[in-house]
PDB file of N, CA and C in Angstrom:
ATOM      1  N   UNK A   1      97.561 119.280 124.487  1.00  0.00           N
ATOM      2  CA  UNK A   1      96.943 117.970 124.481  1.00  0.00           C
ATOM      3  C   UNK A   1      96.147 117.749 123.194  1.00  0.00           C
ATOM      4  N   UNK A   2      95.453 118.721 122.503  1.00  0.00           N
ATOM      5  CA  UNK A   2      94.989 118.266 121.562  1.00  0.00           C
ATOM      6  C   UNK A   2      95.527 117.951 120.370  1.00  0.00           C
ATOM      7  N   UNK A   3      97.314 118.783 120.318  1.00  0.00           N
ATOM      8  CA  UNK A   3      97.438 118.289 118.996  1.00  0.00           C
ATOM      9  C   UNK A   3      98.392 117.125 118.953  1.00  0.00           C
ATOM     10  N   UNK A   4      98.391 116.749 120.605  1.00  0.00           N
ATOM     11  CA  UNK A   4      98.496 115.170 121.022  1.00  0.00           C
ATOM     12  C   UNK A   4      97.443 114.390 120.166  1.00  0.00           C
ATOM     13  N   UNK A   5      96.749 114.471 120.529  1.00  0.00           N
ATOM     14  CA  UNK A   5      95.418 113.557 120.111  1.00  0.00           C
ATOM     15  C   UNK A   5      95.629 113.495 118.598  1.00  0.00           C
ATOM     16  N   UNK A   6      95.374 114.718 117.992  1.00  0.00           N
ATOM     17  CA  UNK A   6      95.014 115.049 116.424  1.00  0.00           C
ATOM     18  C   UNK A   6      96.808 113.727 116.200  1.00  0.00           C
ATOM     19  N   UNK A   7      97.361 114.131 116.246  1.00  0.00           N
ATOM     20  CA  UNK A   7      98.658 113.786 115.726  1.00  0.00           C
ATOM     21  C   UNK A   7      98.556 111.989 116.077  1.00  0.00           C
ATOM     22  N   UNK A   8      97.506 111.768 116.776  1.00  0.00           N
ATOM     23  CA  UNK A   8      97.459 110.277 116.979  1.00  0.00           C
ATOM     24  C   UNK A   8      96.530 109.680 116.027  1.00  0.00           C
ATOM     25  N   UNK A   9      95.436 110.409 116.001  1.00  0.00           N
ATOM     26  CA  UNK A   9      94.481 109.879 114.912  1.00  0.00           C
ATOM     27  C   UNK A   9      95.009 110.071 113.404  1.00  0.00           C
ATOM     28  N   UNK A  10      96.035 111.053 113.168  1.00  0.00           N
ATOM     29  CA  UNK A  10      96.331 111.184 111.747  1.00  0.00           C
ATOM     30  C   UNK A  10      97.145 110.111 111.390  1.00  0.00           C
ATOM     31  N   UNK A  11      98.242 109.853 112.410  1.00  0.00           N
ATOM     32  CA  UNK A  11      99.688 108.624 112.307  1.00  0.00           C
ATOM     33  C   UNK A  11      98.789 107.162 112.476  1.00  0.00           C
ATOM     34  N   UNK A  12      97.371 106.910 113.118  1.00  0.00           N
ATOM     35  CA  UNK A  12      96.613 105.680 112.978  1.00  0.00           C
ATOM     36  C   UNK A  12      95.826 105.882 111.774  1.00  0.00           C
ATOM     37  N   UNK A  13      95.220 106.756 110.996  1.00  0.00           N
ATOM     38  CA  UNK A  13      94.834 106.358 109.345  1.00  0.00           C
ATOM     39  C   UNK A  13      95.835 106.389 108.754  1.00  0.00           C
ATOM     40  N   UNK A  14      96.750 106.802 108.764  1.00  0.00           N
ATOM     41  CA  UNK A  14      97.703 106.276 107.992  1.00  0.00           C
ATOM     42  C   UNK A  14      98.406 104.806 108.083  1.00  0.00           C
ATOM     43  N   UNK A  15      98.400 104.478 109.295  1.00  0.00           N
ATOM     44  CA  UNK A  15      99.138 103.407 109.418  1.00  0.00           C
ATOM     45  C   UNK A  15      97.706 101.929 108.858  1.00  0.00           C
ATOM     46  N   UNK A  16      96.494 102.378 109.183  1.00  0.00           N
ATOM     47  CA  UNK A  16      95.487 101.475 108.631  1.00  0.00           C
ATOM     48  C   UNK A  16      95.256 101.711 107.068  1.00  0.00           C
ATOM     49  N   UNK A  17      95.190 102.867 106.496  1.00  0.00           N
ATOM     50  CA  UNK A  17      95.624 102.561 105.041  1.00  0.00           C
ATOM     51  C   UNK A  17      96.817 101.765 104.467  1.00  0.00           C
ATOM     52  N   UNK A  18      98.010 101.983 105.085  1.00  0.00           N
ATOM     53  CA  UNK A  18      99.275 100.793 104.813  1.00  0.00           C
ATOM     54  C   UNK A  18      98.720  99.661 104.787  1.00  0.00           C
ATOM     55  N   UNK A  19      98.295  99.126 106.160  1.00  0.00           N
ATOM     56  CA  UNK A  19      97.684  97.817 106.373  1.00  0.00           C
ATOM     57  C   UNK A  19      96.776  97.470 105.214  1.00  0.00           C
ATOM     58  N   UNK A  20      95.946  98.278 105.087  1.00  0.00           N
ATOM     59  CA  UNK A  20      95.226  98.196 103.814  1.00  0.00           C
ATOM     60  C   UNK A  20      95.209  97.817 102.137  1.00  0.00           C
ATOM     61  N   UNK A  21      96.069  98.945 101.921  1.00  0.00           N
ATOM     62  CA  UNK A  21      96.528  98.921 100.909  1.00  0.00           C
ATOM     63  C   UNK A  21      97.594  98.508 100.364  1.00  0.00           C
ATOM     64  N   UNK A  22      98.760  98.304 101.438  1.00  0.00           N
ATOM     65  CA  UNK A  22     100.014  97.908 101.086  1.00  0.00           C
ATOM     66  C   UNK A  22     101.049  98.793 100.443  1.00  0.00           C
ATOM     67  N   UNK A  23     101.806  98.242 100.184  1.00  0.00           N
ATOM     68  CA  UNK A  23     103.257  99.531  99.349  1.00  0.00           C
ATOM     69  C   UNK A  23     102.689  99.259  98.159  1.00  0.00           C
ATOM     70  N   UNK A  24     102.095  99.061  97.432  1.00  0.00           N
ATOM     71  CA  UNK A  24     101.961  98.833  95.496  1.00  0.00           C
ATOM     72  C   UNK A  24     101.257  99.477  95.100  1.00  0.00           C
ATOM     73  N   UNK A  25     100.365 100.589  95.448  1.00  0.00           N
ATOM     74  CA  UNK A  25      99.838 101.419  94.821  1.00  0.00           C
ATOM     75  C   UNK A  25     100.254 102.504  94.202  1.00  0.00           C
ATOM     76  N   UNK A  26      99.594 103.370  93.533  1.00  0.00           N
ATOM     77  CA  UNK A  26     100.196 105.042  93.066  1.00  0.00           C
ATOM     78  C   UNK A  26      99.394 105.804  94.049  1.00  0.00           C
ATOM     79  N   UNK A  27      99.917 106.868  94.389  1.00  0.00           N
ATOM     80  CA  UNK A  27      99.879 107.490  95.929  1.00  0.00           C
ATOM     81  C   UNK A  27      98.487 107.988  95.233  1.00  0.00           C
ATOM     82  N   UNK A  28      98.285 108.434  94.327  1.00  0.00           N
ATOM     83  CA  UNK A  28      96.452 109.082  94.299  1.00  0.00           C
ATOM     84  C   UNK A  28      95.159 107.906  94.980  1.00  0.00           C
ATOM     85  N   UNK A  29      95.814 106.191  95.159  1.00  0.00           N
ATOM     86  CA  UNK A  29      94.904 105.432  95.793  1.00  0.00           C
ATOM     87  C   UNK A  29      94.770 105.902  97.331  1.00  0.00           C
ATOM     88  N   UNK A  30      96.393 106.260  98.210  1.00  0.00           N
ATOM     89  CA  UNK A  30      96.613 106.391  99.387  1.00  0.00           C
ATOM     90  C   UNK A  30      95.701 107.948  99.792  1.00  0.00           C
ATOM     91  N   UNK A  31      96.217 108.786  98.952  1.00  0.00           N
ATOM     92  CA  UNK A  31      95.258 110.063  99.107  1.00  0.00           C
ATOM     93  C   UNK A  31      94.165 110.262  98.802  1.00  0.00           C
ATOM     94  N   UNK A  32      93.277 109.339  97.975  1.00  0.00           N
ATOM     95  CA  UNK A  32      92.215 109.420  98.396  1.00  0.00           C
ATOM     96  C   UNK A  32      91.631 108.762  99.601  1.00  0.00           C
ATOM     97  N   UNK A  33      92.115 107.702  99.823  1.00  0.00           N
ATOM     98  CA  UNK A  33      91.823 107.418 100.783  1.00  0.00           C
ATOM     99  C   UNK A  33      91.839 108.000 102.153  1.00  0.00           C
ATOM    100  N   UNK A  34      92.947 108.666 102.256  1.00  0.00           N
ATOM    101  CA  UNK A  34      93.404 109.498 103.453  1.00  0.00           C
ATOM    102  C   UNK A  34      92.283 110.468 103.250  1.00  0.00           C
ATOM    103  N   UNK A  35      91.807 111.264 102.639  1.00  0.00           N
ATOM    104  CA  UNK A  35      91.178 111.949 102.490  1.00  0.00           C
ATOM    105  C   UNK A  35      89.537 111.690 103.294  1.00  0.00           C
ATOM    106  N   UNK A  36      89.570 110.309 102.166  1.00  0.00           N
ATOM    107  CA  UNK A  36      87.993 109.797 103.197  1.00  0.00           C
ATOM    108  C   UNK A  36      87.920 109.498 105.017  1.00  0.00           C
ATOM    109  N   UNK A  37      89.201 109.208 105.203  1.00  0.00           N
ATOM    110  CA  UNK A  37      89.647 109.099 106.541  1.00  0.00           C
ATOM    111  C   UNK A  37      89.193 110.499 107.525  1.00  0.00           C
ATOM    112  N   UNK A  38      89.825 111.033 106.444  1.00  0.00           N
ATOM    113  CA  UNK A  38      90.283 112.234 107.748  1.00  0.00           C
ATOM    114  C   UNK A  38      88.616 112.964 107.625  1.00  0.00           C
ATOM    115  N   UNK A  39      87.812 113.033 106.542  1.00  0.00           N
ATOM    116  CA  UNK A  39      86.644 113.682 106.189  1.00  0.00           C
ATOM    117  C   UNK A  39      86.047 112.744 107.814  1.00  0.00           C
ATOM    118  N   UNK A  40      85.705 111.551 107.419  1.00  0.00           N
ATOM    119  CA  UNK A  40      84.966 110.042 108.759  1.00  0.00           C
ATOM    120  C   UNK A  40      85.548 110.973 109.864  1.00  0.00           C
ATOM    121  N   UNK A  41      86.618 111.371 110.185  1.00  0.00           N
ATOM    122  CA  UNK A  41      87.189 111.485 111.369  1.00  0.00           C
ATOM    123  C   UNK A  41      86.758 113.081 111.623  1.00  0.00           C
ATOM    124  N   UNK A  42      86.541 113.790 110.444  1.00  0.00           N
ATOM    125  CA  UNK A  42      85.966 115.096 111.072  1.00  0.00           C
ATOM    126  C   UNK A  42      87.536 115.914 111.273  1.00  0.00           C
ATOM    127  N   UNK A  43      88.409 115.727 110.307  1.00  0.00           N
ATOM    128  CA  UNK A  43      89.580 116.250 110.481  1.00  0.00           C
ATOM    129  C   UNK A  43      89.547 117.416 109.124  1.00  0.00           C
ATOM    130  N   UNK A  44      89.763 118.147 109.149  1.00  0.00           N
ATOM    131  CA  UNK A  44      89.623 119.651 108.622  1.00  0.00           C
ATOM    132  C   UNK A  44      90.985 119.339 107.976  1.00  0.00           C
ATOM    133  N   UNK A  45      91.158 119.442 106.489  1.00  0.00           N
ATOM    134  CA  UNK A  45      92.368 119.336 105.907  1.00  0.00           C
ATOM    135  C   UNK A  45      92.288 120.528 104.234  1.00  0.00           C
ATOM    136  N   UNK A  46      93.600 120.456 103.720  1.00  0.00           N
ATOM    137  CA  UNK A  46      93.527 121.479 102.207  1.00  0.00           C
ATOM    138  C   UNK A  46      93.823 119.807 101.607  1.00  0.00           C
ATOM    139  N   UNK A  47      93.471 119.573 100.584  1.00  0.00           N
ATOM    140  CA  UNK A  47      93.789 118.535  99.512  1.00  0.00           C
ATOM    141  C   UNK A  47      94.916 119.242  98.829  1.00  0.00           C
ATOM    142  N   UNK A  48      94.907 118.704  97.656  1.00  0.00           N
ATOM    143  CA  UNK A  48      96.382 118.983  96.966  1.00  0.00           C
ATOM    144  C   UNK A  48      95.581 119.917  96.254  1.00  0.00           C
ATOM    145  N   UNK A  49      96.461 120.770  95.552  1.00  0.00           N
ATOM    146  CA  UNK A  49      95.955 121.348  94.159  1.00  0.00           C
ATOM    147  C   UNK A  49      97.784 122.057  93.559  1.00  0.00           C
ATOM    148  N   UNK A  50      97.245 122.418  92.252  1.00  0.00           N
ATOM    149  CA  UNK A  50      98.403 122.735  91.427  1.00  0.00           C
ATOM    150  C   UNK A  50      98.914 124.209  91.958  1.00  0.00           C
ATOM    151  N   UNK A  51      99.965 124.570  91.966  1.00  0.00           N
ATOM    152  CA  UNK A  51     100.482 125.836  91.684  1.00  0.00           C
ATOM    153  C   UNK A  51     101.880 125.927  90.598  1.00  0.00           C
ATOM    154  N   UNK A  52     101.518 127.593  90.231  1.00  0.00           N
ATOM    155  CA  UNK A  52     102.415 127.648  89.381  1.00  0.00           C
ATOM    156  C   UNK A  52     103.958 127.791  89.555  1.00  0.00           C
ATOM    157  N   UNK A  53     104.863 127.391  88.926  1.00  0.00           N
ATOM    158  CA  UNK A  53     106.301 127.716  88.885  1.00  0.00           C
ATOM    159  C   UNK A  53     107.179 127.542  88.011  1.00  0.00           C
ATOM    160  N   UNK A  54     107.492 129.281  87.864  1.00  0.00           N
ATOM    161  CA  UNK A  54     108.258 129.714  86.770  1.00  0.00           C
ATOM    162  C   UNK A  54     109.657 129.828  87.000  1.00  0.00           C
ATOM    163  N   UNK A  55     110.176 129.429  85.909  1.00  0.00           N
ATOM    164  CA  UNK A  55     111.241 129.043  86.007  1.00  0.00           C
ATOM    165  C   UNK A  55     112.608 130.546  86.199  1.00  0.00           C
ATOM    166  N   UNK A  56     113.716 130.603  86.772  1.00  0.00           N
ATOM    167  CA  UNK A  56     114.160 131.829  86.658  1.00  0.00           C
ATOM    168  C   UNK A  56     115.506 132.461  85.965  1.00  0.00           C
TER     169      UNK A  56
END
């Protein structure tokens, strides 16, 4: 049940950032935003960061 719930509150900030923001942005507007979302909501997340990859 809970990751009922979790999986409801994540698919509703997302769907209110759309509403929000619309399709015309560059996704660093959507992720930050998501970010502030999920922080308000008390949702425990990793942000992005770089890793390396070498080529073979």
């Amino acid at each position: 049940m809970l990751e009922e719930n979790l999986s409801h509150k994540i698919i509703g900030i997302a769907m209110r950032l759309q509403n929000q923001y619309g399709s015309q942005h560059n996704e660093r507007i959507y992720q930050k935003g998501y970010e502030e979302q999920l922080t308000k909501e008390g949702i425990a997340y990793v942000g992005s960061y770089a890793i390396w990859v070498e080529n073979a």
